[in-house]
N, C-alpha and C. Protein backbone atom coordinates (compact mmCIF):
# COMPACT_ATOMS: atom_id res chain seq x y z
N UNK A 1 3.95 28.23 -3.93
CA UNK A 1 4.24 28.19 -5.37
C UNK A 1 4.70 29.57 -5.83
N UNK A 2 5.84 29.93 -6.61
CA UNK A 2 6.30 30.84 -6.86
C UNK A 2 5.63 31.33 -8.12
N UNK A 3 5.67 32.76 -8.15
CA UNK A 3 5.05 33.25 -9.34
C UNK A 3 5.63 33.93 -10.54
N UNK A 4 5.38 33.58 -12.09
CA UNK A 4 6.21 34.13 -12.79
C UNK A 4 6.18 35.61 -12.60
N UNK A 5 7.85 36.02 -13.19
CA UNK A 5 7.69 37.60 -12.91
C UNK A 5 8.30 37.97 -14.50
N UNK A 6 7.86 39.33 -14.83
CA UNK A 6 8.86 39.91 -16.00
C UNK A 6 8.03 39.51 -17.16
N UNK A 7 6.71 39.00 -17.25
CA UNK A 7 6.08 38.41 -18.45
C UNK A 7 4.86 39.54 -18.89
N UNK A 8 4.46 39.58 -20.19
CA UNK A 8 3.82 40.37 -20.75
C UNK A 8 2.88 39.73 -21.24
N UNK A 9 1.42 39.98 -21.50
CA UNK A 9 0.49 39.21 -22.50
C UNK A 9 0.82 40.04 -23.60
N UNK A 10 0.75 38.69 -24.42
CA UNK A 10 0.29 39.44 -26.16
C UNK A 10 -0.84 38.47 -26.57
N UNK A 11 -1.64 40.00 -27.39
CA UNK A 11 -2.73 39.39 -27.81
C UNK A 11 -2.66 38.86 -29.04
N UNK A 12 -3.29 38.04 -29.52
CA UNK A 12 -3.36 37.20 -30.52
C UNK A 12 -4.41 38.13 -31.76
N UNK A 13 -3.60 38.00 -33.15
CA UNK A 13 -4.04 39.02 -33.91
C UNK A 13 -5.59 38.22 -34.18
N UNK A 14 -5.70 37.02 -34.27
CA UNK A 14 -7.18 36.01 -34.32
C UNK A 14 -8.04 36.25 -32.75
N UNK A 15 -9.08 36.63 -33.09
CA UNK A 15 -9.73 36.38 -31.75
C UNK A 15 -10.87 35.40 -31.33
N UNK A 16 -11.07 35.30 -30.28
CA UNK A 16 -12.44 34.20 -29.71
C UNK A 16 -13.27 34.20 -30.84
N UNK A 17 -14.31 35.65 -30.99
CA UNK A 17 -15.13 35.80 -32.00
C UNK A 17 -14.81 35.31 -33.25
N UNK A 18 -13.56 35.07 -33.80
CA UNK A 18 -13.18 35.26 -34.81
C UNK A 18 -12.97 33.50 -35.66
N UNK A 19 -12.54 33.06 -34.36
CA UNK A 19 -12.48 31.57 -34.16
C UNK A 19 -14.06 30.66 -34.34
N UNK A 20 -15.14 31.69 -32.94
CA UNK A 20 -15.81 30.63 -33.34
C UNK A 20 -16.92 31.02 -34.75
N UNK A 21 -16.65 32.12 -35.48
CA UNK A 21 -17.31 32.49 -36.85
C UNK A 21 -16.79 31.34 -37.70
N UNK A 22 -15.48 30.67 -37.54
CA UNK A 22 -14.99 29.45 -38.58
C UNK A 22 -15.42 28.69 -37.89
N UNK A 23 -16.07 28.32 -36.97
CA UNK A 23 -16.64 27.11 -36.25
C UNK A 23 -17.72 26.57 -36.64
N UNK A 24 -18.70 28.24 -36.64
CA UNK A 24 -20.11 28.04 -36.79
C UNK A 24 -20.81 27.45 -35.95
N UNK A 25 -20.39 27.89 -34.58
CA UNK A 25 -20.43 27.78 -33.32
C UNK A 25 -20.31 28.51 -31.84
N UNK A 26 -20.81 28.37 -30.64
CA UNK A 26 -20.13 29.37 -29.29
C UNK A 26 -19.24 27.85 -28.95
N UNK A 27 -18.56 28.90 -27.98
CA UNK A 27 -17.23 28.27 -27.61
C UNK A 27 -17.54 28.02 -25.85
N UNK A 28 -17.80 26.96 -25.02
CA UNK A 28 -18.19 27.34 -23.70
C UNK A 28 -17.12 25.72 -23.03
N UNK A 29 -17.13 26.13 -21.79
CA UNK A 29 -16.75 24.78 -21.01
C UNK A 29 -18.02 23.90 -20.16
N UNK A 30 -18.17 22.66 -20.92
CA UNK A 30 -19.20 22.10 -19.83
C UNK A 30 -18.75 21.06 -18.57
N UNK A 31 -18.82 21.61 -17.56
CA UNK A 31 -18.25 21.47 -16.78
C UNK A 31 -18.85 20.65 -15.79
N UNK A 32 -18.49 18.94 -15.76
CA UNK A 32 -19.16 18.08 -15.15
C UNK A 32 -18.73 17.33 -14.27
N UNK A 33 -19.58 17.67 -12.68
CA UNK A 33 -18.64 16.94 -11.44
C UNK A 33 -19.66 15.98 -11.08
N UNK A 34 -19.05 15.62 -9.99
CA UNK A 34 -20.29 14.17 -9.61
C UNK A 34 -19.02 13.42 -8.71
N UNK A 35 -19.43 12.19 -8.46
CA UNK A 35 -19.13 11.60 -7.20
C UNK A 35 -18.10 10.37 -8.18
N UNK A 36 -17.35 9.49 -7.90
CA UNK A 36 -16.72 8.57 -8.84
C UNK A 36 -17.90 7.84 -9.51
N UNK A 37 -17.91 7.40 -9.96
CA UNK A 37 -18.72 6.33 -10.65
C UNK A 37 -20.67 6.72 -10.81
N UNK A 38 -20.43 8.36 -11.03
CA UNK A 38 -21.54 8.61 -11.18
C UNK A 38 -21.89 8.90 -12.33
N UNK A 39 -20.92 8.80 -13.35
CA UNK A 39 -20.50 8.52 -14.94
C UNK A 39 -20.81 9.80 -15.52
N UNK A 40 -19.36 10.57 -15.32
CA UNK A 40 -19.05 11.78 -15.70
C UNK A 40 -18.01 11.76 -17.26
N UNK A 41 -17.47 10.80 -16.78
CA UNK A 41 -16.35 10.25 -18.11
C UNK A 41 -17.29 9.75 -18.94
N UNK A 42 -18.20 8.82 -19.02
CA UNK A 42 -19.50 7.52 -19.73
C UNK A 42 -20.14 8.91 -20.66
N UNK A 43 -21.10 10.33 -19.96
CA UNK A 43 -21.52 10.89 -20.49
C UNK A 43 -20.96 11.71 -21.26
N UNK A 44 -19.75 12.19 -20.92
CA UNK A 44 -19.30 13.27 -21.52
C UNK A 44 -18.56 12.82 -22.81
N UNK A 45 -18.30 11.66 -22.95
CA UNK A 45 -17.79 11.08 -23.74
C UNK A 45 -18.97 10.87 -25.24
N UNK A 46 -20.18 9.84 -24.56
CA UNK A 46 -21.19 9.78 -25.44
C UNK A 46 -21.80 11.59 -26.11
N UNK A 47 -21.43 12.27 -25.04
CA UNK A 47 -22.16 13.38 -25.58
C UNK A 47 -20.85 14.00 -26.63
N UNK A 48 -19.71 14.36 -26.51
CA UNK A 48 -18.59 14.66 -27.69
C UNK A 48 -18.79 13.88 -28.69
N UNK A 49 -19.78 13.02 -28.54
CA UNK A 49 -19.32 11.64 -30.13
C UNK A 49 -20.64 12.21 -30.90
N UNK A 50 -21.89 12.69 -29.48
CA UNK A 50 -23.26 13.17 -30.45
C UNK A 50 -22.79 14.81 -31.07
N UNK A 51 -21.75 15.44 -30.37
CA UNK A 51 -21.82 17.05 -31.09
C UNK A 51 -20.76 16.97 -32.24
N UNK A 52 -20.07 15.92 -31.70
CA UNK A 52 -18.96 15.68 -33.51
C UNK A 52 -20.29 15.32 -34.60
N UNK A 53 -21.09 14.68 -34.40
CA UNK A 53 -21.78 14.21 -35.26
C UNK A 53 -22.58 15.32 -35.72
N UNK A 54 -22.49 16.64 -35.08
CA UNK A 54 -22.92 17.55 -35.25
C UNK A 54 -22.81 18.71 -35.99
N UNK A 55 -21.52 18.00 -36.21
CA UNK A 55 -20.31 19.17 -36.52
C UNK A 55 -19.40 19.95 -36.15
N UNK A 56 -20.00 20.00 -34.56
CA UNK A 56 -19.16 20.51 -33.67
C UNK A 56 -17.72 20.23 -33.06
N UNK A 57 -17.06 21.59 -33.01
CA UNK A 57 -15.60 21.17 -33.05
C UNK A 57 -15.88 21.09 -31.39
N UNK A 58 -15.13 20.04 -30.55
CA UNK A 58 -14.89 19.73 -29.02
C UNK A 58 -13.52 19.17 -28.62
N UNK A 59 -13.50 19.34 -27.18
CA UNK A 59 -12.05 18.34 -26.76
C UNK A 59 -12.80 18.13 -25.56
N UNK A 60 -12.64 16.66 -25.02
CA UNK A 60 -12.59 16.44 -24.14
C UNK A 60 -11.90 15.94 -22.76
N UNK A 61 -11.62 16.78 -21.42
CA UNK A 61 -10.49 16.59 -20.69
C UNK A 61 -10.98 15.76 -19.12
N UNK A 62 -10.22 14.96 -19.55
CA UNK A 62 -11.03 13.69 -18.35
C UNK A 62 -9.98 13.40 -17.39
N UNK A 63 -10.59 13.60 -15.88
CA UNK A 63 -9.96 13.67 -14.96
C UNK A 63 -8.48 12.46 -14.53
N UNK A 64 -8.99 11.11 -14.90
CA UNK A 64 -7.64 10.22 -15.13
C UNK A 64 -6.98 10.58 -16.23
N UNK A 65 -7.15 11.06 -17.53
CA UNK A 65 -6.39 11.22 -18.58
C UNK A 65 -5.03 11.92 -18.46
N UNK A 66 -5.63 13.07 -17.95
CA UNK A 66 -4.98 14.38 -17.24
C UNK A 66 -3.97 14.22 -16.21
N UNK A 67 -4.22 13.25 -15.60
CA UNK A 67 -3.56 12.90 -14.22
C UNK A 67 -2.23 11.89 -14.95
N UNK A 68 -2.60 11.25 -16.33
CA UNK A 68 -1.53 10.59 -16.61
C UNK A 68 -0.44 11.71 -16.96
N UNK A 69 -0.17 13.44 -17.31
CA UNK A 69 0.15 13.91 -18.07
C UNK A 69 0.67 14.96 -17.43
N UNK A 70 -0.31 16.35 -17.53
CA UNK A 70 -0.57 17.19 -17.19
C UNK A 70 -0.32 17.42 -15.71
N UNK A 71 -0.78 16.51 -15.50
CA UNK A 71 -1.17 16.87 -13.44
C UNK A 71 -0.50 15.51 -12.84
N UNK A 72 0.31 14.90 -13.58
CA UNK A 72 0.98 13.30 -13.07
C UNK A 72 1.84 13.93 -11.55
N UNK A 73 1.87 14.71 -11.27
CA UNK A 73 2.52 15.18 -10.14
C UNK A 73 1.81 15.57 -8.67
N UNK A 74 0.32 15.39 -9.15
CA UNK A 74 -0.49 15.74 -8.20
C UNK A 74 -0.90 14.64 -7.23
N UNK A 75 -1.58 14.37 -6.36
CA UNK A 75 -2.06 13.39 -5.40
C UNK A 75 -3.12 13.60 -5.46
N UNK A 76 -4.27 13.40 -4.14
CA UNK A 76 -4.98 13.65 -3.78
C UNK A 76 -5.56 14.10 -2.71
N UNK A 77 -4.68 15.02 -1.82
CA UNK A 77 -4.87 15.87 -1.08
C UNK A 77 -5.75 17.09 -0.97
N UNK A 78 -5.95 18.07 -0.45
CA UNK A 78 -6.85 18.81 -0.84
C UNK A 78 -6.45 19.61 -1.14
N UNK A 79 -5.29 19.87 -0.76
CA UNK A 79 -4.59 21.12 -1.40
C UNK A 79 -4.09 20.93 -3.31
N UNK A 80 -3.87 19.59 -3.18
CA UNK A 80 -3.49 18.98 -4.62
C UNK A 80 -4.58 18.92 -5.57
N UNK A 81 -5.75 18.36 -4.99
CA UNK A 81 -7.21 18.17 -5.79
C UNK A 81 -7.59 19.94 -6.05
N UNK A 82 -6.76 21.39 -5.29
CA UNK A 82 -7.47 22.41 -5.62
C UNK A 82 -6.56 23.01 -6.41
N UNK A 83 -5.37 22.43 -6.60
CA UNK A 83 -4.61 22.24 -8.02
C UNK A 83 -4.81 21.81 -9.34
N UNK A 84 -5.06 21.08 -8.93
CA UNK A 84 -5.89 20.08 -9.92
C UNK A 84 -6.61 20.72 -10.63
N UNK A 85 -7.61 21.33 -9.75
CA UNK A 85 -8.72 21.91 -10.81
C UNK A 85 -8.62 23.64 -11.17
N UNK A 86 -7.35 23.84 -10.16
CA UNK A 86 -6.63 25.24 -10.85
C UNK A 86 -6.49 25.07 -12.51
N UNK A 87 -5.45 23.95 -12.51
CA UNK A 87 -4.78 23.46 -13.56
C UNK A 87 -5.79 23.67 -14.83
N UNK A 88 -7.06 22.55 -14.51
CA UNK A 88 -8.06 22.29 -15.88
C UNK A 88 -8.93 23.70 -15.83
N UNK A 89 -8.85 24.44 -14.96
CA UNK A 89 -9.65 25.84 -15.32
C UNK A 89 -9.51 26.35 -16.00
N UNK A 90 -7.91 26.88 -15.87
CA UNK A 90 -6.87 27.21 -17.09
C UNK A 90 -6.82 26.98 -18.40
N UNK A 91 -6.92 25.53 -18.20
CA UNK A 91 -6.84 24.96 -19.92
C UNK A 91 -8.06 24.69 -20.39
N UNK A 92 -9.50 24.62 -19.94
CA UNK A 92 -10.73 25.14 -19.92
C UNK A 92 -10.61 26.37 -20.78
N UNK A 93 -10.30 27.58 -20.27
CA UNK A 93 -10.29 28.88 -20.31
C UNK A 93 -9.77 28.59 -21.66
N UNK A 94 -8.45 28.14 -22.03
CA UNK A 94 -7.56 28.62 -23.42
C UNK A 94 -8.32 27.20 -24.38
N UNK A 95 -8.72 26.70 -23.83
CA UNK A 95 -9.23 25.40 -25.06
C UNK A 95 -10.92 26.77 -25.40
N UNK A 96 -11.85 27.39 -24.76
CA UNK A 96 -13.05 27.74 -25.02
C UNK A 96 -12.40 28.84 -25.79
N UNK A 97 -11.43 29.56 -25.57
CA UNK A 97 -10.76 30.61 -26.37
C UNK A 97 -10.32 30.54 -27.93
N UNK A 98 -9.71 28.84 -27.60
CA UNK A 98 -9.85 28.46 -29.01
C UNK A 98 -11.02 28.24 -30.08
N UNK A 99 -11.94 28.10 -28.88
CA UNK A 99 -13.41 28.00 -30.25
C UNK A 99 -13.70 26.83 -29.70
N UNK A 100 -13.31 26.17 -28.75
CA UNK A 100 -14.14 24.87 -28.64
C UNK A 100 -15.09 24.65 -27.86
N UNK A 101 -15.53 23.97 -27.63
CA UNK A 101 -16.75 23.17 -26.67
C UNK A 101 -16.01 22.19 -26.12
N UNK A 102 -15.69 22.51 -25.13
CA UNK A 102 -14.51 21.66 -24.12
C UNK A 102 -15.52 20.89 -22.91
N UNK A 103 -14.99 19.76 -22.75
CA UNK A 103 -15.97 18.65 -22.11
C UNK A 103 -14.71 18.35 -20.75
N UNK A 104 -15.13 18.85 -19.55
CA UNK A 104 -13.99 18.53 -18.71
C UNK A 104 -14.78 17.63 -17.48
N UNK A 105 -14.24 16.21 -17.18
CA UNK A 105 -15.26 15.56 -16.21
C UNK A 105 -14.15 15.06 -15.08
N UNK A 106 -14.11 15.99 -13.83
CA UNK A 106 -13.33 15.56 -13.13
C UNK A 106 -14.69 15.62 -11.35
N UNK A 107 -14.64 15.20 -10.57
CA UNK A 107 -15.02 14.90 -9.06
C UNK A 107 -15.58 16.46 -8.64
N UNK A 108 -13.74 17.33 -9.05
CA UNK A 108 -14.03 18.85 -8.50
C UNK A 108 -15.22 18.57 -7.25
N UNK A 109 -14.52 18.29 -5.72
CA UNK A 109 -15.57 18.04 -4.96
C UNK A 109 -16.23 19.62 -4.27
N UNK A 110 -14.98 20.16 -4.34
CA UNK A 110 -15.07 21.36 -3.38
C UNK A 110 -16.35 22.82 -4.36
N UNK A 111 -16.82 23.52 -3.77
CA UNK A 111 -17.46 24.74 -4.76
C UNK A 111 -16.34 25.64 -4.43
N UNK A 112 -15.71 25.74 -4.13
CA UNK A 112 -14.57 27.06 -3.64
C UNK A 112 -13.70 26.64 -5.43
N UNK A 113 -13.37 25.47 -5.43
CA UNK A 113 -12.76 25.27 -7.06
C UNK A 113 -13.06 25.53 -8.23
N UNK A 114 -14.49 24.88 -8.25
CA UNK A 114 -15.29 25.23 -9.11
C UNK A 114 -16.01 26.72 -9.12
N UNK A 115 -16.07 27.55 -8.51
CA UNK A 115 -16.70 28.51 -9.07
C UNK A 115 -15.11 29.45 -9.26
N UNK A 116 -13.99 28.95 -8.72
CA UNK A 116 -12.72 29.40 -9.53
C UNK A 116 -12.12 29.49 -11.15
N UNK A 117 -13.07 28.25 -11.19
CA UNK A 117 -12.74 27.40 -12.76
C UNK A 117 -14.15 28.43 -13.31
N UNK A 118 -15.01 29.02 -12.61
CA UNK A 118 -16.22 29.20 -13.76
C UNK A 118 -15.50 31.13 -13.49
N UNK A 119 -14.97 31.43 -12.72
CA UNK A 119 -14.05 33.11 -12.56
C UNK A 119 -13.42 32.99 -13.73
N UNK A 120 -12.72 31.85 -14.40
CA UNK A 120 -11.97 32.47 -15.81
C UNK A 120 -12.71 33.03 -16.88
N UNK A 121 -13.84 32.11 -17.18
CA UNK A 121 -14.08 32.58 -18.04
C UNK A 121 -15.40 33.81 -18.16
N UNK A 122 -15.72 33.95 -19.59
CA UNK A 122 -16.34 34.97 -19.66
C UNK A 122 -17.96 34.28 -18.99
N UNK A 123 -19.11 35.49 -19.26
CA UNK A 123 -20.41 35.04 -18.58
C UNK A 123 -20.67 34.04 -19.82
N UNK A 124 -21.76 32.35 -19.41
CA UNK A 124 -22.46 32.25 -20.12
C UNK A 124 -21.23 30.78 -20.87
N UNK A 125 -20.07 30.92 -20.55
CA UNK A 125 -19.13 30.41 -21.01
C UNK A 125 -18.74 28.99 -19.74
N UNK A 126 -19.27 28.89 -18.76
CA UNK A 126 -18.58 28.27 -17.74
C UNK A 126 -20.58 27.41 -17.77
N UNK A 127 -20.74 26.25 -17.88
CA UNK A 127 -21.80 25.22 -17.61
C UNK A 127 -21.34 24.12 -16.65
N UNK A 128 -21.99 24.32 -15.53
CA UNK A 128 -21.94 23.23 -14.35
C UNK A 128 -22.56 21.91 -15.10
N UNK A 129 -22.49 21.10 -15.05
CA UNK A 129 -23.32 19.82 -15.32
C UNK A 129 -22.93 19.22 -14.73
N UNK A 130 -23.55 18.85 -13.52
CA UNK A 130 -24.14 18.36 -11.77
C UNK A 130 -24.97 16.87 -12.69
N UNK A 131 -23.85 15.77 -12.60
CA UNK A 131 -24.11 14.28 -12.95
C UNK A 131 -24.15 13.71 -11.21
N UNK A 132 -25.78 13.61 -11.07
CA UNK A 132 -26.16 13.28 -9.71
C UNK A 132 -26.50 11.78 -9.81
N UNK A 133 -25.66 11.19 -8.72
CA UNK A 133 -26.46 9.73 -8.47
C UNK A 133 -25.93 9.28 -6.99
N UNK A 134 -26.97 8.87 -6.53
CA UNK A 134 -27.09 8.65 -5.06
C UNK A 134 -25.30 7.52 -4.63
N UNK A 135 -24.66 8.20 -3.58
CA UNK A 135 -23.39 6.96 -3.55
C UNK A 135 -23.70 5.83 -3.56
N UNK A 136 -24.72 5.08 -2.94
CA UNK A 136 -25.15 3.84 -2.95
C UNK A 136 -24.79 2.66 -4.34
N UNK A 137 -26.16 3.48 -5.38
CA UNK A 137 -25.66 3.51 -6.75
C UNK A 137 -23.86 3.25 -7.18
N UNK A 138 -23.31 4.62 -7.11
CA UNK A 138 -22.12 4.64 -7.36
C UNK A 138 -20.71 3.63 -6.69
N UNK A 139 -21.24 3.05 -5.58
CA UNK A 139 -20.67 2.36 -4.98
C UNK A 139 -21.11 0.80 -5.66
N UNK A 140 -22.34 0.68 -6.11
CA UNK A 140 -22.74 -0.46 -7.03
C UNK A 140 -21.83 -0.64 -7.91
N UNK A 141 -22.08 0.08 -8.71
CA UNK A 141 -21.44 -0.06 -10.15
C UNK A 141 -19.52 0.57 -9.58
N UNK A 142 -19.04 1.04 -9.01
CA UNK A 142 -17.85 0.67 -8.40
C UNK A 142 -16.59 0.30 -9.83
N UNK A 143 -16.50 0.75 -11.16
CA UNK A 143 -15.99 0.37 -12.42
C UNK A 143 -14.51 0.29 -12.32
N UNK A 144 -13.96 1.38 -11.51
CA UNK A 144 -12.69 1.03 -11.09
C UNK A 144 -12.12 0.76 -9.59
N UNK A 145 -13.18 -0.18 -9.06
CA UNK A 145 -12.78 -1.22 -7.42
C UNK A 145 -12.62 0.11 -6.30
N UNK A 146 -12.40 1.54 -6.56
CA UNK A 146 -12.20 1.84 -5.35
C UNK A 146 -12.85 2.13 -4.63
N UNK A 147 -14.23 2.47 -4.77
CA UNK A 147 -15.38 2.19 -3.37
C UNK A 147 -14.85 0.87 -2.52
N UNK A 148 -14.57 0.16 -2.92
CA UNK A 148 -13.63 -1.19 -2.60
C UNK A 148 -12.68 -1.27 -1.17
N UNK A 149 -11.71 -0.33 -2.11
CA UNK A 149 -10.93 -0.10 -1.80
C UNK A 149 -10.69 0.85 -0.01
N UNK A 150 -11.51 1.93 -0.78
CA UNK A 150 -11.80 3.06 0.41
C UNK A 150 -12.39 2.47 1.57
N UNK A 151 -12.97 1.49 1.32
CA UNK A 151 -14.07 0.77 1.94
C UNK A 151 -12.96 -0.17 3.07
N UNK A 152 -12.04 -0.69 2.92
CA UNK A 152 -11.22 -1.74 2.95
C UNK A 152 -9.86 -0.37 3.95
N UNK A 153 -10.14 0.30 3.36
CA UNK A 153 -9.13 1.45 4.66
C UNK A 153 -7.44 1.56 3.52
N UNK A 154 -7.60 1.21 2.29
CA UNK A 154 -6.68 0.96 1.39
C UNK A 154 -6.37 2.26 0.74
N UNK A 155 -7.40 3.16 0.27
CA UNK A 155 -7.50 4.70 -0.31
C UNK A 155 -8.15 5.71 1.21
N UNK A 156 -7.36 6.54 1.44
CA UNK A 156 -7.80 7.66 2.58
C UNK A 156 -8.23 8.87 1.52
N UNK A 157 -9.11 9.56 1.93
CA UNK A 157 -9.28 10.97 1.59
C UNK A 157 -10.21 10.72 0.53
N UNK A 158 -11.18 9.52 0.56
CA UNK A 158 -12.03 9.03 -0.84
C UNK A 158 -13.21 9.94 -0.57
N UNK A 159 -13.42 10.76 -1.94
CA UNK A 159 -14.89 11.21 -2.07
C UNK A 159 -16.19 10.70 -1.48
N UNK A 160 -16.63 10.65 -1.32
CA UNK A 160 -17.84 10.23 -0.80
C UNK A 160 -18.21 9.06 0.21
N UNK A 161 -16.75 9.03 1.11
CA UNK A 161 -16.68 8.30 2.08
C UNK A 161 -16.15 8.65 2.79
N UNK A 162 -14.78 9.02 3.23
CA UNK A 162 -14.18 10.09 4.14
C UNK A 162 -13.62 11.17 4.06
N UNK A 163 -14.26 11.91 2.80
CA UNK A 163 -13.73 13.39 2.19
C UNK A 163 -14.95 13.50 1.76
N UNK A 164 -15.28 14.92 1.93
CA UNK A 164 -16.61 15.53 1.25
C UNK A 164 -16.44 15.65 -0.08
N UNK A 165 -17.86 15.75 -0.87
CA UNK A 165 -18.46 16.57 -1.74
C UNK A 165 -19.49 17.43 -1.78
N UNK A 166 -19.46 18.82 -2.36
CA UNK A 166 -20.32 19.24 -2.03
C UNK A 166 -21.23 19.82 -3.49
N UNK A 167 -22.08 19.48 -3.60
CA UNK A 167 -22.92 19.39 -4.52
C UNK A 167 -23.64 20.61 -4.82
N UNK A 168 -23.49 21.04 -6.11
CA UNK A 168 -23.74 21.96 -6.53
C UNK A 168 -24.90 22.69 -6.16
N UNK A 169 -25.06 23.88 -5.98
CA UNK A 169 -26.33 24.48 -5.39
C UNK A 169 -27.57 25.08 -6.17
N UNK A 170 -26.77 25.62 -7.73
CA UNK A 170 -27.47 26.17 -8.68
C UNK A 170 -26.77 25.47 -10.07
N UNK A 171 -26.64 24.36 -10.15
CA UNK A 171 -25.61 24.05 -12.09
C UNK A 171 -26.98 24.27 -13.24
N UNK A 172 -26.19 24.96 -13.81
CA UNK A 172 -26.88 24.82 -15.43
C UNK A 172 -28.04 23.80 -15.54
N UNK A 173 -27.24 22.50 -15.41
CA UNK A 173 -27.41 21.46 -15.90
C UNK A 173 -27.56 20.47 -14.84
N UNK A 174 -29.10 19.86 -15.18
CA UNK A 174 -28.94 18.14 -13.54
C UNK A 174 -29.11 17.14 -14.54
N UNK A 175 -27.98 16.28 -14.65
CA UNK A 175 -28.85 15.18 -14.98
C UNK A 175 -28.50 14.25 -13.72
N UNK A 176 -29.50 12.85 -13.82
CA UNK A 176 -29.91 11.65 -12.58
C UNK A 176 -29.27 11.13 -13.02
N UNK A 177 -27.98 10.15 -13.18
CA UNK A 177 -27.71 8.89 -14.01
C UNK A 177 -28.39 7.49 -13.01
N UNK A 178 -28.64 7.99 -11.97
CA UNK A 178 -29.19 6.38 -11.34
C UNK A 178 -30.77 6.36 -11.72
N UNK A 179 -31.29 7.43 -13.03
CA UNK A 179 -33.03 7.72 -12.80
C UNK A 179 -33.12 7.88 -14.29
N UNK A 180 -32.06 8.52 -15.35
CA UNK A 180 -32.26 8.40 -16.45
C UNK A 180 -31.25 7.71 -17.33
N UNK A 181 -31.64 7.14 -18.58
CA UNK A 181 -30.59 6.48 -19.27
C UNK A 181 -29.24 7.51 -19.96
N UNK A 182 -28.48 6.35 -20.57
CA UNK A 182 -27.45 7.09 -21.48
C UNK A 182 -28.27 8.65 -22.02
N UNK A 183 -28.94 7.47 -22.94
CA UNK A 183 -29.31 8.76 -23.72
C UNK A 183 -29.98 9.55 -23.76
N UNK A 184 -31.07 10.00 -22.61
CA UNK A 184 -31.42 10.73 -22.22
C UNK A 184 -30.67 11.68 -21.29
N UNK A 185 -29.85 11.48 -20.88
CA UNK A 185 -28.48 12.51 -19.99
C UNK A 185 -28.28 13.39 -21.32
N UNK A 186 -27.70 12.78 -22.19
CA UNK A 186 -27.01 13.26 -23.26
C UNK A 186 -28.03 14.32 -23.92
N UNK A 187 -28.92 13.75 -24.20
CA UNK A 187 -29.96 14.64 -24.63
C UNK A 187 -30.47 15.82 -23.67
N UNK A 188 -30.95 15.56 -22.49
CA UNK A 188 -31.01 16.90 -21.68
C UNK A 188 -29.74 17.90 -21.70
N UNK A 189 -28.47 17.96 -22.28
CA UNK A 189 -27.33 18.24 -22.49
C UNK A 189 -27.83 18.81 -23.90
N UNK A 190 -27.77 18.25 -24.65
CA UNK A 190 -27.86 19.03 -26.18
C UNK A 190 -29.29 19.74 -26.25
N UNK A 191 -30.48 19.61 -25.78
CA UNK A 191 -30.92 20.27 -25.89
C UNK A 191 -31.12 21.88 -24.81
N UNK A 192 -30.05 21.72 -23.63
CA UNK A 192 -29.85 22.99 -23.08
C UNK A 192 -28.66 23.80 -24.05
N UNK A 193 -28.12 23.29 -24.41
CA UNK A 193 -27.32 23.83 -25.54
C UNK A 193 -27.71 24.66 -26.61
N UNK A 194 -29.38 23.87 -27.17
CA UNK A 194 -29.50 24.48 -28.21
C UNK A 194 -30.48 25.77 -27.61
N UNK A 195 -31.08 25.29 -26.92
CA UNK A 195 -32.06 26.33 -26.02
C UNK A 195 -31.16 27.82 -25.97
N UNK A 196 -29.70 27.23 -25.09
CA UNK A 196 -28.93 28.23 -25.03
C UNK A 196 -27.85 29.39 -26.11
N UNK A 197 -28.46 28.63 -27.25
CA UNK A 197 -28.23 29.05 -28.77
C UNK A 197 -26.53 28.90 -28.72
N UNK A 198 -26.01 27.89 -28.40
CA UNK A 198 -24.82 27.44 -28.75
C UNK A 198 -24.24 26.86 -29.32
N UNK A 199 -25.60 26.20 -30.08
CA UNK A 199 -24.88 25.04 -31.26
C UNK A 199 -25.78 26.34 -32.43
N UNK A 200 -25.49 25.72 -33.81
CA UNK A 200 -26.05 26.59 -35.04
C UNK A 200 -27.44 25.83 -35.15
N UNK A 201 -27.64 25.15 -34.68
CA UNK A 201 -29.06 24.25 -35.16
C UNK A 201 -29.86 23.39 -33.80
């Protein structure tokens, strides 16, 4: 991949601080991997609907969404999947810059990616949230057929069947989804948040 040349940063006369003082808020990425169907999209979703209700300004960037758009050019190779999460590090980085509380739920199987994606930003700003549930489980509930599939010799290079994951060693954040409900995920989530004095209340 070739690299731009001849480019300059300019800084922006508004800054991070400055952003999240109109927020009334910190600005961080929570950053949630897990295995397919270990309901990384399910939580992160319910949890943006509890911090809007909060007041909190968020975006959330979900690994199929992205792939329709952004990253529609990528596969799933490994070299592509460490694109991939080049890509959302990046926009991680400039969405928390903006002041938000950015909700990004993609597989990210590898730690070589992820602790790439947690190098952008500042300390304190990058939250693992390690959505653990045994494959078994995840192969149960199966929401979009491709445990199925992989299973059937139809998808090569599937997470948690003939491509690794490797599971976080130290995240912020554990929640069980095959051991606790919705809303208790969500809640062990907002209240490391507030612990971590990132929301105003």
């Amino acid at each position: 991949m070739t690299e731009s040349t001849n480019i300059v940063w300019h800084d922006s006369e508004v800054t991070k601080l400055d952003r999240r003082k109109l927020n009334h808020h910190k600005s961080a990425a929570l950053w949630f991997t897990g295995l397919s169907g270990s309901g990384k999209s399910t939580v992160s979703a319910a949890l943006e609907k509890k911090l809007h209700g909060l007041g909190v300004h968020t975006y959330r960037l979900d690994g199929d969404n992205v792939r329709h758009g952004l990253n529609k050019n990528l596969g799933f190779s490994p070299e592509d999947r460490q694109e991939n999460i080049r890509r959302i590090g990046e926009v991680a980085n400039l969405m928390v810059d903006a002041g938000l509380v950015t909700l990004t739920a993609f597989i990210s199987p590898y730690r070589v990616d992820r602790a790439r994606a947690r190098e952008l930003l500042d300390e304190k700003e990058f939250i693992e949230v390690y959505v653990k549930c045994n494959v078994e489980e995840c192969e149960e509930r199966d929401p979009k057929g491709l445990y199925k599939k992989a299973r059937a010799g139809e998808i090569k290079g599937f997470t948690g069947i003939d491509a690794p994951y490797e599971e976080p060693l130290n995240p912020e954040v554990l929640i069980e989804t095959d051991q606790q409900t919705l809303e208790e995920s969500v809640q062990v989530i907002v209240d490391y948040l507030k612990r971590g004095g990132y929301l105003s209340s």
